[in-house]
Protein backbone atom coordinates (compact mmCIF):
# COMPACT_ATOMS: atom_id res chain seq x y z
CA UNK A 1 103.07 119.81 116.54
CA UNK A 2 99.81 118.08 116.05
CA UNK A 3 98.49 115.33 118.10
CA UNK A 4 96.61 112.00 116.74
CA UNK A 5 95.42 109.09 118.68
CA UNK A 6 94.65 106.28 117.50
CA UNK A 7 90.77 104.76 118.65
CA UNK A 8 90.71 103.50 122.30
CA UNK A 9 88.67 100.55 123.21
CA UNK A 10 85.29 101.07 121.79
CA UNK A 11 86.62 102.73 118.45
CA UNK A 12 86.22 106.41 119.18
CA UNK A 13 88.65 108.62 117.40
CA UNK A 14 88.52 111.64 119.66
CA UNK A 15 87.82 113.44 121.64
CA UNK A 16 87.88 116.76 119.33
CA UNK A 17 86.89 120.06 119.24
CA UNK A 18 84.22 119.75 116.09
CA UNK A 19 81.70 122.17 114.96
CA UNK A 20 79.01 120.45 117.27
CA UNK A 21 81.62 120.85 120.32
CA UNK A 22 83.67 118.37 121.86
CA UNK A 23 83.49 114.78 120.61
CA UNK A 24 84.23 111.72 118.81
CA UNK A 25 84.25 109.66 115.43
CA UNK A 26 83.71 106.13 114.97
CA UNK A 27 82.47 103.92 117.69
CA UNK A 28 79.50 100.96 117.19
CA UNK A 29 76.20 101.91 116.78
CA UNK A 30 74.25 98.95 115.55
CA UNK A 31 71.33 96.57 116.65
CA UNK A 32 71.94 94.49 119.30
CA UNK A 33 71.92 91.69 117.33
CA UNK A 34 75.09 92.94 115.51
CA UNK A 35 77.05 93.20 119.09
CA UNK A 36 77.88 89.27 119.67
CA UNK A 37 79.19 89.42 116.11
CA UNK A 38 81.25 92.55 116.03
CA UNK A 39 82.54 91.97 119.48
CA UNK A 40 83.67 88.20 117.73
CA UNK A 41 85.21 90.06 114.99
CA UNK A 42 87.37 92.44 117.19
CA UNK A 43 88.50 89.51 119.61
CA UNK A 44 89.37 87.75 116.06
CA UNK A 45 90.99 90.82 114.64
CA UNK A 46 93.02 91.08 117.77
CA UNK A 47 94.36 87.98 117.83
CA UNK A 48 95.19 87.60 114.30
CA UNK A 49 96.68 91.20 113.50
CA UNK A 50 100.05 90.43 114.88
CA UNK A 51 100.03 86.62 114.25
CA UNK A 52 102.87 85.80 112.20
CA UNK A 53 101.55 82.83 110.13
CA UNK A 54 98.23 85.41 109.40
CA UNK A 55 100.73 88.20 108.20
CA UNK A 56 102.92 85.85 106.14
CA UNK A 57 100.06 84.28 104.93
CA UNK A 58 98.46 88.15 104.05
CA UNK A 59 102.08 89.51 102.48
CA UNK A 60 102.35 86.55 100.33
CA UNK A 61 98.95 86.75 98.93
CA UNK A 62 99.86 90.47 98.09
CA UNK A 63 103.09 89.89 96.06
CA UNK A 64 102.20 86.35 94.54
CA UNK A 65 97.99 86.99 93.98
CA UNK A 66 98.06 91.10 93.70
CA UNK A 67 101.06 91.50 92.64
CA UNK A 68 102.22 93.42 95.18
CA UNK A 69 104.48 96.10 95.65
CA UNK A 70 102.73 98.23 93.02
CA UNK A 71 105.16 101.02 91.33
CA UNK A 72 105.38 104.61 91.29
CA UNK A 73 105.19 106.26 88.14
CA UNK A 74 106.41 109.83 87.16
CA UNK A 75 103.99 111.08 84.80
CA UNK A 76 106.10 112.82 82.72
CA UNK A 77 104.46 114.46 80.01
CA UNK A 78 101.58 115.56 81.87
CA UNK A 79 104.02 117.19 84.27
CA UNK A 80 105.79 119.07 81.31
CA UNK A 81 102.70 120.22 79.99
CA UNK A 82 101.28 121.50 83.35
CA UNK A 83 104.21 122.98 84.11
CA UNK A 84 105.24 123.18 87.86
CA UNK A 85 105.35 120.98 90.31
CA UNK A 86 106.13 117.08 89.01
CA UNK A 87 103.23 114.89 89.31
CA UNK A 88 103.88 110.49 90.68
CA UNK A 89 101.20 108.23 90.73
CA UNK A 90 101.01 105.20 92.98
CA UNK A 91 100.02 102.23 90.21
CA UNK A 92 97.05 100.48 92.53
CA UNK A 93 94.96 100.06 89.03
CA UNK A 94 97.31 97.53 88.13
CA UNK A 95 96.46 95.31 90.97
CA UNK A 96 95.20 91.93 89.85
CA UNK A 97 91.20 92.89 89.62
CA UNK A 98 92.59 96.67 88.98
CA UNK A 99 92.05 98.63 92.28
CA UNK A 100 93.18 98.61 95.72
CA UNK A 101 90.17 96.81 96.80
CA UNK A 102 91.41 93.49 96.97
CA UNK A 103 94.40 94.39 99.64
CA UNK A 104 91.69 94.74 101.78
CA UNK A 105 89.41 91.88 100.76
CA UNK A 106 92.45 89.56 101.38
CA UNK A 107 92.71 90.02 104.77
CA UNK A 108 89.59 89.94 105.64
CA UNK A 109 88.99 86.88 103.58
CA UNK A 110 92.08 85.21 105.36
CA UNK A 111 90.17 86.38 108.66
CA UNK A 112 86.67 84.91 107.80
CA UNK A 113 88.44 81.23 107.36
CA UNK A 114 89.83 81.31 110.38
CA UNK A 115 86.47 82.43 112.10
CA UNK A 116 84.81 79.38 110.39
CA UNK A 117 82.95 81.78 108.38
CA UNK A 118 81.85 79.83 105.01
CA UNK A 119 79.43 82.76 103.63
CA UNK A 120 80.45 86.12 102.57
CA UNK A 121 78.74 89.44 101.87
CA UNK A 122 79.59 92.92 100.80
CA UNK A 123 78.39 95.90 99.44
CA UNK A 124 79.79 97.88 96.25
CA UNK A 125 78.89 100.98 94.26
CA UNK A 126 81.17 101.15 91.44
CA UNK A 127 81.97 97.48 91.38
CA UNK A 128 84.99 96.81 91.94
CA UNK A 129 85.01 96.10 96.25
CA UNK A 130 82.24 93.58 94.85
CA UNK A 131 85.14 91.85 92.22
CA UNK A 132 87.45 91.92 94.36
CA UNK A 133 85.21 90.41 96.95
CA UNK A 134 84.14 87.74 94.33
CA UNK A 135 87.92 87.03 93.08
CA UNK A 136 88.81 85.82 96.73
CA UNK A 137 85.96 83.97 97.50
CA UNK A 138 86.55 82.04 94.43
CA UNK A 139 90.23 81.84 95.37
CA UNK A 140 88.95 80.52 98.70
CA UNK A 141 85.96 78.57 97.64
CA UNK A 142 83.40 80.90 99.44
CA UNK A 143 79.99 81.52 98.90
CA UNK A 144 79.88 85.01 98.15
CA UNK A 145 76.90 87.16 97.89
CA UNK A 146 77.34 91.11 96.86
CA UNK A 147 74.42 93.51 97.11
CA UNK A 148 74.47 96.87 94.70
CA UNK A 149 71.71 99.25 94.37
CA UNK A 150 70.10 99.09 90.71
CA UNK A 151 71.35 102.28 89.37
CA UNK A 152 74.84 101.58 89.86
CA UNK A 153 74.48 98.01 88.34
CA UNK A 154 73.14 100.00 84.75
CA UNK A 155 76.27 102.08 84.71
CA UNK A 156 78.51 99.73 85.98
CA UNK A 157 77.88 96.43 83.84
CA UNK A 158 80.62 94.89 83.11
CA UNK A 159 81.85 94.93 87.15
CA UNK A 160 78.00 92.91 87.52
CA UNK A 161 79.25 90.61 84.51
CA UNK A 162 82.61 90.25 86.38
CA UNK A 163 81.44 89.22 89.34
CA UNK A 164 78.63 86.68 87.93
CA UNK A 165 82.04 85.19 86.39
CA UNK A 166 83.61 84.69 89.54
CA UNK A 167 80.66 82.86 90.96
CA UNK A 168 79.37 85.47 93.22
CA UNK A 169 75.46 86.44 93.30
CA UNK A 170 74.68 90.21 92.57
CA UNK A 171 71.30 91.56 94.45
CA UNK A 172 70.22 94.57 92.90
CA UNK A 173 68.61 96.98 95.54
CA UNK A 174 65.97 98.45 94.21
CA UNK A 175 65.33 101.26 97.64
CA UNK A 176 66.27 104.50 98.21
CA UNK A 177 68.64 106.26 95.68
CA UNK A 178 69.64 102.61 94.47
CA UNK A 179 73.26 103.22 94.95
CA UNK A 180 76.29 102.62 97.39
CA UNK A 181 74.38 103.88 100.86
CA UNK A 182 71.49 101.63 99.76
CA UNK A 183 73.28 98.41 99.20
CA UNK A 184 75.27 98.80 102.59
CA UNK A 185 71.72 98.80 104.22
CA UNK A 186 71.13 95.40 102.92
CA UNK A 187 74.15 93.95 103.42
CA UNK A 188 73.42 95.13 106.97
CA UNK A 189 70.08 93.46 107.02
CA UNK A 190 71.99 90.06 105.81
CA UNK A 191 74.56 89.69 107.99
CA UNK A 192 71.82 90.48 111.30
CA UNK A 193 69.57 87.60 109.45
CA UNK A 194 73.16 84.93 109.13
CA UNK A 195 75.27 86.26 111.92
CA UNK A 196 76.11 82.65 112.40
CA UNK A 197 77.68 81.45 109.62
CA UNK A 198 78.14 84.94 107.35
CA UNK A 199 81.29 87.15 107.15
CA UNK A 200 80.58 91.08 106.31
CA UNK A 201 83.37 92.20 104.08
CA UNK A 202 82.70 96.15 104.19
CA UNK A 203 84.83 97.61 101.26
CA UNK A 204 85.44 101.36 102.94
CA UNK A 205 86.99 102.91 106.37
CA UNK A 206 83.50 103.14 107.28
CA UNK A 207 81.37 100.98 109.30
CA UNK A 208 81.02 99.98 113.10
CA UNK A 209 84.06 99.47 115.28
CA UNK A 210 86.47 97.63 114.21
CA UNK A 211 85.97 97.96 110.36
CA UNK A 212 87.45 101.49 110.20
CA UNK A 213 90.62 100.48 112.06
CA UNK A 214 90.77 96.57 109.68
CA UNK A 215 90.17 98.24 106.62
CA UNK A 216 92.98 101.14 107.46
CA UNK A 217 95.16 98.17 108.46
CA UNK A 218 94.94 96.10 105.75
CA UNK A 219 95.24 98.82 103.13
CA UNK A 220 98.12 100.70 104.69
CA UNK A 221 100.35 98.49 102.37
CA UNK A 222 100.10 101.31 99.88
CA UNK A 223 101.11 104.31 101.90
CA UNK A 224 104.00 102.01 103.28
CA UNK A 225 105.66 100.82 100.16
CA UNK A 226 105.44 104.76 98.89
CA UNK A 227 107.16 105.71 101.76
CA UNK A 228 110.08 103.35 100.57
CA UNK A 229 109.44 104.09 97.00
CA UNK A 230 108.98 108.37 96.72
CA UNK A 231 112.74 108.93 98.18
CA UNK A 232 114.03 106.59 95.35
CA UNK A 233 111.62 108.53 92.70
CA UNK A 234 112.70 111.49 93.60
CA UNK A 235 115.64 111.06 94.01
CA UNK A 236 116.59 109.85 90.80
CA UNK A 237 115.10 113.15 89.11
CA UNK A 238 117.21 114.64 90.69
CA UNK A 239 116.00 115.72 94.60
CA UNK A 240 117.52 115.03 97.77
CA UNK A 241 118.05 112.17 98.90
CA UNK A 242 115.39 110.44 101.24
CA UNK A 243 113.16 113.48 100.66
CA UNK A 244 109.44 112.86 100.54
CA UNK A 245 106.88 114.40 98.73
CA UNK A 246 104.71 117.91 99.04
CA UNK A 247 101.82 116.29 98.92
CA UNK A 248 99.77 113.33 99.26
CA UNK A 249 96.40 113.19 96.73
CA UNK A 250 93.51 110.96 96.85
CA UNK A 251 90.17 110.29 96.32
CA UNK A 252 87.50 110.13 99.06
CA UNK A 253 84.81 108.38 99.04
CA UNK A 254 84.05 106.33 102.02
CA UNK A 255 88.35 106.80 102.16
CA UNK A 256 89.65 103.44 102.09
CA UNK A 257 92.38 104.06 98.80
CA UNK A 258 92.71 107.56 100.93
CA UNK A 259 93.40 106.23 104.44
CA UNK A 260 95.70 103.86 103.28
CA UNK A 261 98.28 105.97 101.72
CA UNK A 262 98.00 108.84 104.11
CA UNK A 263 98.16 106.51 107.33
CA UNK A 264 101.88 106.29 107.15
CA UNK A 265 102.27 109.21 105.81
CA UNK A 266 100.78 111.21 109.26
CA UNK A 267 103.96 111.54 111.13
CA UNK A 268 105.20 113.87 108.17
CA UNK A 269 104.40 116.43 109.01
CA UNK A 270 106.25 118.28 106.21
CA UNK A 271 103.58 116.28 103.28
CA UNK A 272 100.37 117.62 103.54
CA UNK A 273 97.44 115.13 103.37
CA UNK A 274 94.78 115.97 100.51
CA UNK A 275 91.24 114.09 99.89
CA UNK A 276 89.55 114.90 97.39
CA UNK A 277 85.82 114.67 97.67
CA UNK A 278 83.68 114.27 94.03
CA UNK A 279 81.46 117.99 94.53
CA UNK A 280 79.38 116.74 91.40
CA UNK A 281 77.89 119.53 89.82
CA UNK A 282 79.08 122.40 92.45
CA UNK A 283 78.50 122.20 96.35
CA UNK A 284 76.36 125.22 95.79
CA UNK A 285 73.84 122.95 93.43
CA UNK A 286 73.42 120.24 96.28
CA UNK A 287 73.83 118.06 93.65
CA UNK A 288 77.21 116.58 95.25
CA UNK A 289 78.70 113.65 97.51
CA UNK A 290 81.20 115.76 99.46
CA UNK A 291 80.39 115.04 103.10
CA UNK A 292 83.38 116.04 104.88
CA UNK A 293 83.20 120.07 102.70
CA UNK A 294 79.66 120.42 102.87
CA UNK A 295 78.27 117.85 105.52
CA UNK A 296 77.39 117.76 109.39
CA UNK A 297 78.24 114.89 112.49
CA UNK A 298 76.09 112.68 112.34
CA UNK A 299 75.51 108.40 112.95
CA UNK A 300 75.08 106.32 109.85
CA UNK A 301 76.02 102.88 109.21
CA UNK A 302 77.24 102.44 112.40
CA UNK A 303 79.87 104.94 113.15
CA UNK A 304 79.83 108.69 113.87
CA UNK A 305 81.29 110.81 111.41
CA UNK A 306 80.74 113.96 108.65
CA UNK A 307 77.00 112.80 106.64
CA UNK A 308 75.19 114.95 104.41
CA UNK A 309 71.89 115.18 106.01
CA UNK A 310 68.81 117.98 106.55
CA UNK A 311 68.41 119.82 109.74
CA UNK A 312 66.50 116.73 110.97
CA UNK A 313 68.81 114.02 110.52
CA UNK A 314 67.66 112.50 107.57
CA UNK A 315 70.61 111.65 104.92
CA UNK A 316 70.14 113.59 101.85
CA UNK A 317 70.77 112.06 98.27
CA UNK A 318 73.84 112.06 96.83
CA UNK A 319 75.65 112.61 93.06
CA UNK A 320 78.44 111.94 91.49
CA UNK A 321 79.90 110.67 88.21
CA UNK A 322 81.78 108.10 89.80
CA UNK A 323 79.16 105.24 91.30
CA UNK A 324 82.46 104.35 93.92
CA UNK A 325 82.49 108.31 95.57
CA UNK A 326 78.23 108.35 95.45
CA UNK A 327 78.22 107.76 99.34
CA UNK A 328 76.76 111.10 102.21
CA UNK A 329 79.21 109.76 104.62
CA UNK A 330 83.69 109.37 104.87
CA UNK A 331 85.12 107.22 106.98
CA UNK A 332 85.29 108.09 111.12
CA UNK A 333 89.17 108.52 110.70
CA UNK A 334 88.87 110.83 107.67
CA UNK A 335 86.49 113.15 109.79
CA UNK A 336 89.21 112.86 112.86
CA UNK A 337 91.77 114.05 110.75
CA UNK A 338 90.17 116.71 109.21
CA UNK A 339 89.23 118.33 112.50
CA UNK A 340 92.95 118.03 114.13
CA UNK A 341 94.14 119.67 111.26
CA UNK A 342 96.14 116.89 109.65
CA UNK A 343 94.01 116.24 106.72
CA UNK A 344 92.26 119.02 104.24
CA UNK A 345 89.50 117.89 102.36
CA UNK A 346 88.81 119.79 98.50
CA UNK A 347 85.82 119.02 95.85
CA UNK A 348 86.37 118.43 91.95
CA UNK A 349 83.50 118.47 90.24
CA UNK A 350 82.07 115.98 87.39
CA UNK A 351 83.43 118.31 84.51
CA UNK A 352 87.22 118.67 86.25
CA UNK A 353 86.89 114.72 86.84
CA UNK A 354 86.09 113.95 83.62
CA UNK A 355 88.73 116.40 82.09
CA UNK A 356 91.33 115.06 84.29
CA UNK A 357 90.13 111.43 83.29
CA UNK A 358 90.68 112.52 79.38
CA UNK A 359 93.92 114.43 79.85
CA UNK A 360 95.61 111.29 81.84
CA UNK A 361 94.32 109.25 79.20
CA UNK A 362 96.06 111.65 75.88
CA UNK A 363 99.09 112.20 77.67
CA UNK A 364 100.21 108.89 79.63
CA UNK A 365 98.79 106.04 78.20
CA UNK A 366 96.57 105.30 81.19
CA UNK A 367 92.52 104.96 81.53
CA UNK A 368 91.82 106.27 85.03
CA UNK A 369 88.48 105.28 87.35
CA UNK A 370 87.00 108.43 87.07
CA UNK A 371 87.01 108.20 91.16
CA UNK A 372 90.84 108.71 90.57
CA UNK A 373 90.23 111.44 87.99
CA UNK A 374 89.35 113.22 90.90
CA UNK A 375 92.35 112.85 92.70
CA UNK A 376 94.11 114.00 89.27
CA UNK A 377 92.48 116.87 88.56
CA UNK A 378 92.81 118.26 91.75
CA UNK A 379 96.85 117.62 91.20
CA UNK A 380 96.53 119.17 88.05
CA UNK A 381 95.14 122.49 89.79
CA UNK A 382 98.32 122.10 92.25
CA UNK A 383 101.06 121.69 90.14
CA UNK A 384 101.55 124.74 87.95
CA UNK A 385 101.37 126.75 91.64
CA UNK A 386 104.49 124.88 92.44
CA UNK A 387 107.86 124.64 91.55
CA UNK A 388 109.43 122.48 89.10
CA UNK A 389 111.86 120.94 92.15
CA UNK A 390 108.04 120.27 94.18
CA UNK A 391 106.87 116.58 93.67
CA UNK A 392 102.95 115.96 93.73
CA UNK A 393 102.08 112.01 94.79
CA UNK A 394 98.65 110.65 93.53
CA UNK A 395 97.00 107.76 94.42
CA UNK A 396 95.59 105.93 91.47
CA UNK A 397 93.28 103.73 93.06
CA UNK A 398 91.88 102.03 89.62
CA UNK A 399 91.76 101.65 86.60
CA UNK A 400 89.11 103.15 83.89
CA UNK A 401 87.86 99.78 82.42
CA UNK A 402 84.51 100.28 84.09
CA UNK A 403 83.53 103.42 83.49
CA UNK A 404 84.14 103.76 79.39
CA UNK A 405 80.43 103.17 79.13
CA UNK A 406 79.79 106.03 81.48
CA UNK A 407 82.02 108.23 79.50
CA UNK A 408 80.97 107.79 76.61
CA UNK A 409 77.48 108.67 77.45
CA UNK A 410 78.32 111.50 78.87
CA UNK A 411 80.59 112.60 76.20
CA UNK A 412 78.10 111.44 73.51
CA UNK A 413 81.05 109.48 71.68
CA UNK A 414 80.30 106.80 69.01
CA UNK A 415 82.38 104.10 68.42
CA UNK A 416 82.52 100.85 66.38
CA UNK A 417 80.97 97.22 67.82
CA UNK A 418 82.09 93.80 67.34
CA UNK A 419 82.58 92.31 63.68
CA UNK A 420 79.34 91.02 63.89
CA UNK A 421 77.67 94.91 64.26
CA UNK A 422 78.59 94.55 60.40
CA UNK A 423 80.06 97.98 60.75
CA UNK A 424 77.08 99.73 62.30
CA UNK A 425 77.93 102.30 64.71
CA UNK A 426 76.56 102.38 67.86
CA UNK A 427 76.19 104.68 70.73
CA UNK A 428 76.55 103.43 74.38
């Protein structure tokens, strides 16, 4: 029997035994500047987690806004064609703005009004934190400002486009790799500038105390609602009753899709827990994002947790395929659960992703992100180890809109532009 705790007082998950010895994940490490504000945000958090106007408020925004609960779908013909174990995938791309972002942007959202917060920031990599982020401040009438390094707004455009629809400003950062890490320094360096009057919507389990516990809280909608929906699903193909399934697959990034459908799920201990980390072009390259296979402890935007950094502390750059899993750190309660044993943590690589992405696409009708191609492929490696009666559960945090542009460079496909083109074919 394995033990988990949840973070006492100052947000330490912990103590554990980790490679470094006994300690902790999570916990606030920020300028003191940032204290008044975070310690605000708890005492706000606190009192509003439980209040029932805030959760009615939150649940009806979900099924009436989102469209909340999202379903479970049994992807047949992949299954057959794998052979094995059967393979479910939890719907979050058809979320209204198509990921599970914006069950967390909600609540925070619903938070920041009653704080008196008028001004909101965030950070995004692939995009869609920063339309989801957009969608409710427009919802809300909130100024919104989202910050995105430069190379992720190239290969994410039509997210940028999105979001300039929705009335939000997009600040390209132009330092360090220009991606995800880069625009969460920023965003940092905002909110310490308009602590006053600015909320800091962070779009990951990651962050100072008590993002990683909000964010888990917040998005923990998905893992519940699969816990009422996978009995039912399997069920009806032909399993036991109120039986659960094998496994539990997602993506892991910074781990927010991740932490919220394995949250519930830790009591089972009969479903094991599986992130899957984007390894890029092979851990061995070092051309990867995989912090929790390949990285060290280590403090980085606020929190203590698995970074990939040199021998001196300094983070190292990162690569993936997918602009949303470009990140050297994981959330604090990612790194917990990996060294209690509760989680395991495996890479897919850019090719597998983008095989996965293609196969999804040819034999169920859906366009993955290719952050959830991850997740798939990885399932698709499981399944034909298993047995037919086994039952696979993926998270699909989004959908594929996004990243067509990015796969068809990659691919080198051609295809046919607007009427106006006159027929030309173009190459994106």
């Amino acid at each position: 029997m394995f033990e988990y705790h949840q973070p006492d007082a100052r947000g330490h998950f912990g103590p554990v035994e980790g490679p470094q010895g006994r300690s902790f994940y999570g916990g606030t490490f920020v300028a003191e500047t940032l204290i008044h504000a975070l310690a605000e945000l708890e005492a706000a958090y606190a009192q509003y987690r439980h209040d029932p106007e805030f959760v009615a408020e939150f649940k009806h925004e979900l099924a009436h806004f989102v469209g909340r609960p999202s379903p479970i779908y049994h992807a047949a013909r992949l299954s057959r064609e794998l052979g094995g174990a059967q393979i479910h995938l939890k719907r979050e791309d058809l979320n209204h703005t198509g990921a599970h972002k914006v069950n967390n942007t909600i609540g925070q959202a619903l938070l920041a009004r009653r704080m008196g917060k008028p001004r909101v920031i965030a950070e995004t990599g692939a995009g869609q934190h920063g339309v989801a982020t957009a969608t409710i401040c427009a919802r809300y009438g909130m100024e919104c400002v989202v910050y995105m390094g430069s190379e992720d707004v190239k290969r994410q455009s039509p997210n940028v486009y999105r979001m300039h629809l929705l009335g939000a400003r997009v600040v390209p950062v132009e330092s360090g790799s220009k991606t995800l890490k880069d625009a969460l320094n920023e965003a940092l360096r905002d909110w310490v500038t308009n602590v006053e009057d600015t909320f800091y919507i962070i779009g990951t389990v990651a962050g100072p105390h008590p993002y990683p516990m909000m964010v888990r809280d917040f998005q923990r909608v998905i893992g519940d609602e699969c816990l009422v929906q996978m009995p039912r699903q399997i069920e009806s193909l032909g399993g036991l009753a109120g039986r659960q399934p094998d496994a539990v697959l997602a993506c892991v990034g910074g781990g927010s899709n991740a932490m919220g459908i394995f949250y519930p799920y830790i009591p089972f201990e009969g479903t094991r827990l599986i992130g899957v980390e984007a390894a890029g072009q092979g851990i061995a390259s070092g051309k990867h994002a995989a912090s929790l296979s390949a990285g060290t402890p280590g403090v980085l935007h606020g929190n203590r947790t698995y970074l990939l950094q040199d021998d001196n502390g300094q983070i190292t750059e990162t690569h993936s395929i997918s602009a949303g899993l470009d990140y050297p750190g994981v959330g604090p309660e990612h790194a917990y659960l990996k060294d209690i044993g509760r989680a395991e943590y495996v890479g897919v690589t850019d090719a597998e992703a983008l095989e996965a992405f293609h196969r999804l696409c040819r034999t169920e009708g859906i366009i993955p992100a290719l952050e959830s191609a991850h997740a798939v492929a990885h399932a698709m490696k499981m399944a034909p180890t298993m047995r037919p009666d086994q039952h696979l559960l993926v998270n699909l945090s989004g959908r594929g809109d996004k990243d067509i542009g990015t796969v068809a460079d990659l691919t080198g496909a051609e295809f046919y532009c607007r009427p106006s083109c006159r027929g030309q074919t173009v190459k994106q």
